[in-house]
Protein backbone atom coordinates (compact mmCIF):
# COMPACT_ATOMS: atom_id res chain seq x y z
CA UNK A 1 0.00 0.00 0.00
CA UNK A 2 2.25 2.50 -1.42
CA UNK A 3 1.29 6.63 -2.48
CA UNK A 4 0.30 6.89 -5.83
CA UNK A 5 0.41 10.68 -6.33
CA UNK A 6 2.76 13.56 -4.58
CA UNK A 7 2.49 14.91 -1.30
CA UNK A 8 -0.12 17.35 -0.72
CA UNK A 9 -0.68 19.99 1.64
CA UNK A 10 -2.54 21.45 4.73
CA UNK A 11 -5.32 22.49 2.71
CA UNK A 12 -6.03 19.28 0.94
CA UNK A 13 -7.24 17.40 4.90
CA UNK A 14 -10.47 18.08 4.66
CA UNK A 15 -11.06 16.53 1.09
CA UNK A 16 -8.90 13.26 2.79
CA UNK A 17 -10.88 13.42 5.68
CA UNK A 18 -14.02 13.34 4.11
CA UNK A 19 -13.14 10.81 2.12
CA UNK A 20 -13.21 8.10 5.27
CA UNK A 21 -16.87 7.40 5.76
CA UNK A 22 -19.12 5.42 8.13
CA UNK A 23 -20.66 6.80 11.43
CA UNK A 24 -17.72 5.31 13.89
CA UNK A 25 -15.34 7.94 13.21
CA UNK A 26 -15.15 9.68 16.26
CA UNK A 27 -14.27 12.78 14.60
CA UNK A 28 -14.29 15.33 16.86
CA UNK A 29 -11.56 13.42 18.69
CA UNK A 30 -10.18 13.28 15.59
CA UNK A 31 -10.23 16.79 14.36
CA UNK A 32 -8.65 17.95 18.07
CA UNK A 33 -5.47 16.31 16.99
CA UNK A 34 -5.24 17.72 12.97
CA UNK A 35 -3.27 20.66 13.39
CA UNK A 36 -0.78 18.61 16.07
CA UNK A 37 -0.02 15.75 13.65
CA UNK A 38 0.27 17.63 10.53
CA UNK A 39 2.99 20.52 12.21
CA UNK A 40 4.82 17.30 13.78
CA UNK A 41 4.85 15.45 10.09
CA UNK A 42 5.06 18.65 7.97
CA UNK A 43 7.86 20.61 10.34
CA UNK A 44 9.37 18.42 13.13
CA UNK A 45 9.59 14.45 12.45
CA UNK A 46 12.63 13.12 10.27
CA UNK A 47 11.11 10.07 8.95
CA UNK A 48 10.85 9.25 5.14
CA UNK A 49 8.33 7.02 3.86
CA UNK A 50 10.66 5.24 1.46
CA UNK A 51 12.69 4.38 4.62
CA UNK A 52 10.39 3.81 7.24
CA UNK A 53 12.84 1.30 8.33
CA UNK A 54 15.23 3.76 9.00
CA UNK A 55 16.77 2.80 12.71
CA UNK A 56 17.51 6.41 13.24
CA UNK A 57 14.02 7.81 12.34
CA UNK A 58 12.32 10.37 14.52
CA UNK A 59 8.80 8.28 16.27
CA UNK A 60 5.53 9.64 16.69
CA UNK A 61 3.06 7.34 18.19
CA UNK A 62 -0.75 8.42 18.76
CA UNK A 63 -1.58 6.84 22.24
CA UNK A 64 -5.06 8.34 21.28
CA UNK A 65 -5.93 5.86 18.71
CA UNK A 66 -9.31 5.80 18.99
CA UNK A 67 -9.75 8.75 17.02
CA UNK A 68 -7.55 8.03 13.76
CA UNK A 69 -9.09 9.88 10.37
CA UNK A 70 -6.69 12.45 10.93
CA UNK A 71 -3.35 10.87 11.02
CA UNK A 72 -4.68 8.61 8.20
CA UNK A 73 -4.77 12.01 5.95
CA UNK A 74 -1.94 13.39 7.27
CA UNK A 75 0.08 10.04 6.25
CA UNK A 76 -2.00 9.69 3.02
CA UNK A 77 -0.92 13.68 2.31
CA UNK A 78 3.19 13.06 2.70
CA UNK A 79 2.84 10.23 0.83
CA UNK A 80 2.99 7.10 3.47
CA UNK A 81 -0.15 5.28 2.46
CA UNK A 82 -2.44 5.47 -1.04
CA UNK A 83 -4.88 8.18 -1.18
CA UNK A 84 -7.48 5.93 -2.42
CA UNK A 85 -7.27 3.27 0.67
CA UNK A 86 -8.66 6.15 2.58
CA UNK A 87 -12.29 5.48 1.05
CA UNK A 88 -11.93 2.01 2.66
CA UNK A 89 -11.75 3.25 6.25
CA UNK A 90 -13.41 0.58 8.50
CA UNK A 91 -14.28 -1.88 6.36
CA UNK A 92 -13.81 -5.32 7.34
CA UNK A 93 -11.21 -5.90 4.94
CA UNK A 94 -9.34 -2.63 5.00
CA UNK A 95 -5.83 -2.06 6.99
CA UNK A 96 -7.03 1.20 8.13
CA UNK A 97 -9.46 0.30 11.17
CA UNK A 98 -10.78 2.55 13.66
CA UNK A 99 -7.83 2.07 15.60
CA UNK A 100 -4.14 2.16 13.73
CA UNK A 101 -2.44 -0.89 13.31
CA UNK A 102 1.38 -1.18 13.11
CA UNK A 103 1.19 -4.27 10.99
CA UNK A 104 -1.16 -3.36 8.35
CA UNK A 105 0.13 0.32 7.99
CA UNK A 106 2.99 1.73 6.41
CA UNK A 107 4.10 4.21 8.93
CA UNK A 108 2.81 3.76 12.12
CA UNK A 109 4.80 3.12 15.07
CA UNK A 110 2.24 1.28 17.33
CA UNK A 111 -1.25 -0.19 17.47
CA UNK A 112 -3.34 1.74 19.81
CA UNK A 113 -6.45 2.95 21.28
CA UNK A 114 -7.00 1.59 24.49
CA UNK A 115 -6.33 4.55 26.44
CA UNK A 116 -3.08 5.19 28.13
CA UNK A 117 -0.54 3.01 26.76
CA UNK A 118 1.42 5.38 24.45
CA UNK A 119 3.16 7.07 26.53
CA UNK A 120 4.39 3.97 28.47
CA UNK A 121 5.50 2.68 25.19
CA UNK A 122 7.08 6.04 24.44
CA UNK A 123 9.15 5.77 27.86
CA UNK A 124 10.75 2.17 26.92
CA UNK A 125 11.91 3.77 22.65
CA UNK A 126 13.35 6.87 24.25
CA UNK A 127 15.24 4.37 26.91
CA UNK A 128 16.44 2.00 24.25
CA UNK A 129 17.48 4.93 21.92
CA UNK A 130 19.13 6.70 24.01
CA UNK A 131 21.14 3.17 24.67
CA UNK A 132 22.71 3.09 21.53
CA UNK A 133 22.99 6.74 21.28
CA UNK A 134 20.60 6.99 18.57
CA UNK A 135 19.69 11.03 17.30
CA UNK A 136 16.06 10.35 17.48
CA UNK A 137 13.19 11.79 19.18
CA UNK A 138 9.77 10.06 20.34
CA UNK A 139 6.70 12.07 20.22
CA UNK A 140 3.49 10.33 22.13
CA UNK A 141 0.33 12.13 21.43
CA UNK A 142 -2.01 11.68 24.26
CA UNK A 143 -5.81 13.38 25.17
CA UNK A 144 -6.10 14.97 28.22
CA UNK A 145 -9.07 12.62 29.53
CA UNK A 146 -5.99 10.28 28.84
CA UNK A 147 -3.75 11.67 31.46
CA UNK A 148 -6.63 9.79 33.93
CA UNK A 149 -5.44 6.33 33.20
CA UNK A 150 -3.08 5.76 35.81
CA UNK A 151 -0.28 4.35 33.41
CA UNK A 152 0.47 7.59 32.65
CA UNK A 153 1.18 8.70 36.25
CA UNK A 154 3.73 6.45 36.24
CA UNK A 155 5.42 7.15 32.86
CA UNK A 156 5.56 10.82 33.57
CA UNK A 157 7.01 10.45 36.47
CA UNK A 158 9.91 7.75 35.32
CA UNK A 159 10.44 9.90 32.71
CA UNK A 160 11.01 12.92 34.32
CA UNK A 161 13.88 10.85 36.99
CA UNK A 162 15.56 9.14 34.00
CA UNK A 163 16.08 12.42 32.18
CA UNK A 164 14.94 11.47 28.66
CA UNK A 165 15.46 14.46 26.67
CA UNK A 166 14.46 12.89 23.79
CA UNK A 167 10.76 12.37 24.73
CA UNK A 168 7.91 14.67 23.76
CA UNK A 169 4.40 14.28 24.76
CA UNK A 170 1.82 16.55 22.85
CA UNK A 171 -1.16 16.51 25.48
CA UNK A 172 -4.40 17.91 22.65
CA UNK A 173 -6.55 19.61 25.52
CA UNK A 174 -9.98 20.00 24.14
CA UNK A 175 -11.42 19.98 27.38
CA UNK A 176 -12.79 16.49 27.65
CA UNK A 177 -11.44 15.54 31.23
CA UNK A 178 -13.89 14.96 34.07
CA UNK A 179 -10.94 15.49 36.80
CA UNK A 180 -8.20 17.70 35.47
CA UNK A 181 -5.10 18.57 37.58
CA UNK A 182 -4.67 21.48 39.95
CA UNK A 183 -2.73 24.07 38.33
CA UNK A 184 -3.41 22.68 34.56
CA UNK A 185 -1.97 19.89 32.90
CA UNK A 186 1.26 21.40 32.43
CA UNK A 187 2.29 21.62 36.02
CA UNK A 188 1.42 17.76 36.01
CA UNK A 189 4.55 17.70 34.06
CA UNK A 190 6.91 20.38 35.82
CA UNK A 191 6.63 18.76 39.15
CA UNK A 192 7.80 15.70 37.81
CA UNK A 193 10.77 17.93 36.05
CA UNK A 194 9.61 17.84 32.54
CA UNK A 195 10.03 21.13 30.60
CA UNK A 196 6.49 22.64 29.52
CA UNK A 197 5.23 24.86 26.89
CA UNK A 198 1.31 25.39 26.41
CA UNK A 199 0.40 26.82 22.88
CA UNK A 200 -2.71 27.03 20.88
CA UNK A 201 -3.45 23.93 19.23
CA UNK A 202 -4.57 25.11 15.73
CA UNK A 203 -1.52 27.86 15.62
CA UNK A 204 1.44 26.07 13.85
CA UNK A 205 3.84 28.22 14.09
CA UNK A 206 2.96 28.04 17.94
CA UNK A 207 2.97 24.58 17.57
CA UNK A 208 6.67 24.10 15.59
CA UNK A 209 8.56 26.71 18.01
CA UNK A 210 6.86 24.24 21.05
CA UNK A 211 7.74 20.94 19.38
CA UNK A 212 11.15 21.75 18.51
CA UNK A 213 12.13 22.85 21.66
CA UNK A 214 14.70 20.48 23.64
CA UNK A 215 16.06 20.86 27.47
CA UNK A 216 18.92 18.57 28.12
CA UNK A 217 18.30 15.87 30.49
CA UNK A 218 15.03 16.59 30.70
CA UNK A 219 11.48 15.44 28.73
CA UNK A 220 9.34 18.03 27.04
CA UNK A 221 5.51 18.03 27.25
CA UNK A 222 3.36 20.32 24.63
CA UNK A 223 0.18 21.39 25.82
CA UNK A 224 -1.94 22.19 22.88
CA UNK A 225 -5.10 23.72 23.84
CA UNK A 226 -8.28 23.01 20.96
CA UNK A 227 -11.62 24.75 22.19
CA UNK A 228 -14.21 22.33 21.76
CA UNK A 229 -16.68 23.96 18.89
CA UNK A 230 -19.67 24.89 20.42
């Protein structure tokens, strides 16, 4: 399953998008994370899709994966995955399910979408990179409901002792958690001694300037805030 045409751009998403049909989309979930992936596949992630066997490739796994239509456009747009598999979406036979699947997807780091494992996962690749001294960077792309599961407690916390510089996690904050965390989700982060920036989650030059950043010895969390549409 291999592009057929050449990359496209930001504005071509929606036309991708709407090509995935059936009512078990969950597309506002996935529309939170659009402007997120695309900045982190457009602007920040070396990874090639003719080598996306590369050992040294930058990671970016979507712990969310519940909500996938978007990251299947954005890897359909820069040329990971044939446009015209996107009009399969959820069919019984199709490789692109409502939840990603590393084995049936050119691409994609990890099968997801029960809630909470990404960043765990993310934790163990930055560990073993940093092992063999390897240039690349993990990015885990969690919901803030998300940061409930009690996996992530954990990994934010390990994280933050081991020093993994290479680790980002982009929390999308579109408001959908029931508890929250006193003094927002970033200073969930800095009292675990991650570095923090919080940016507007449809602003990509926000977004790149956030992303890009690196603190040595220390993980980076992104906190990009999407106002649910009313």
């Amino acid at each position: 399953m291999t592009a057929t045409l050449p990359a496209l751009g930001y504005a071509d998403l929606g036309w991708l998008m709407d090509l995935q049909l059936g009512d078990d989309k969950h597309a506002a979930s996935a529309t939170s994370t659009l402007d997120v992936i695309w900045v982190l596949y457009d602007r920040i992630l070396r990874i090639d899709p003719r080598r996306i066997d590369d050992p040294d490739r930058d990671r970016f796994l979507l712990s969310k994966g519940h909500g996938p239509m978007a990251y299947y456009a954005v890897l359909a747009a820069k040329g990971f995955i044939d446009i015209a598999a996107l009009r399969t979406f959820g069919l019984y036979e199709s490789p692109l399910g409502h939840h990603p699947d590393r084995n049936l997807v050119p691409g994609i780091e990890i099968s997801s979408g029960s809630l909470g494992h990404g960043l765990g996962i993310g934790v163990g690749m930055a560990l073993g990179l940093r092992a063999r001294r390897s240039p690349a960077r993990v990015f885990c792309l969690v919901g803030d409901a998300e940061l409930e599961e009690g996996s992530n407690h954990e990994a934010i916390a390990f994280a933050g002792r081991a020093g993994l510089d290479r680790l980002a996690c982009v929390v999308v904050d579109n408001r959908s958690s029931s508890l929250g965390w006193p003094g927002g989700i970033a200073s969930r982060f800095a009292i675990e001694s991650w570095s923090t920036a919080t940016v507007d989650g449809r602003d990509h030059d926000g977004l790149e300037a956030a992303l890009a950043t690196r603190h040595e010895d220390r993980p980076h969390a992104v906190i990009a805030v999407v106002e649910p549409k009313a």
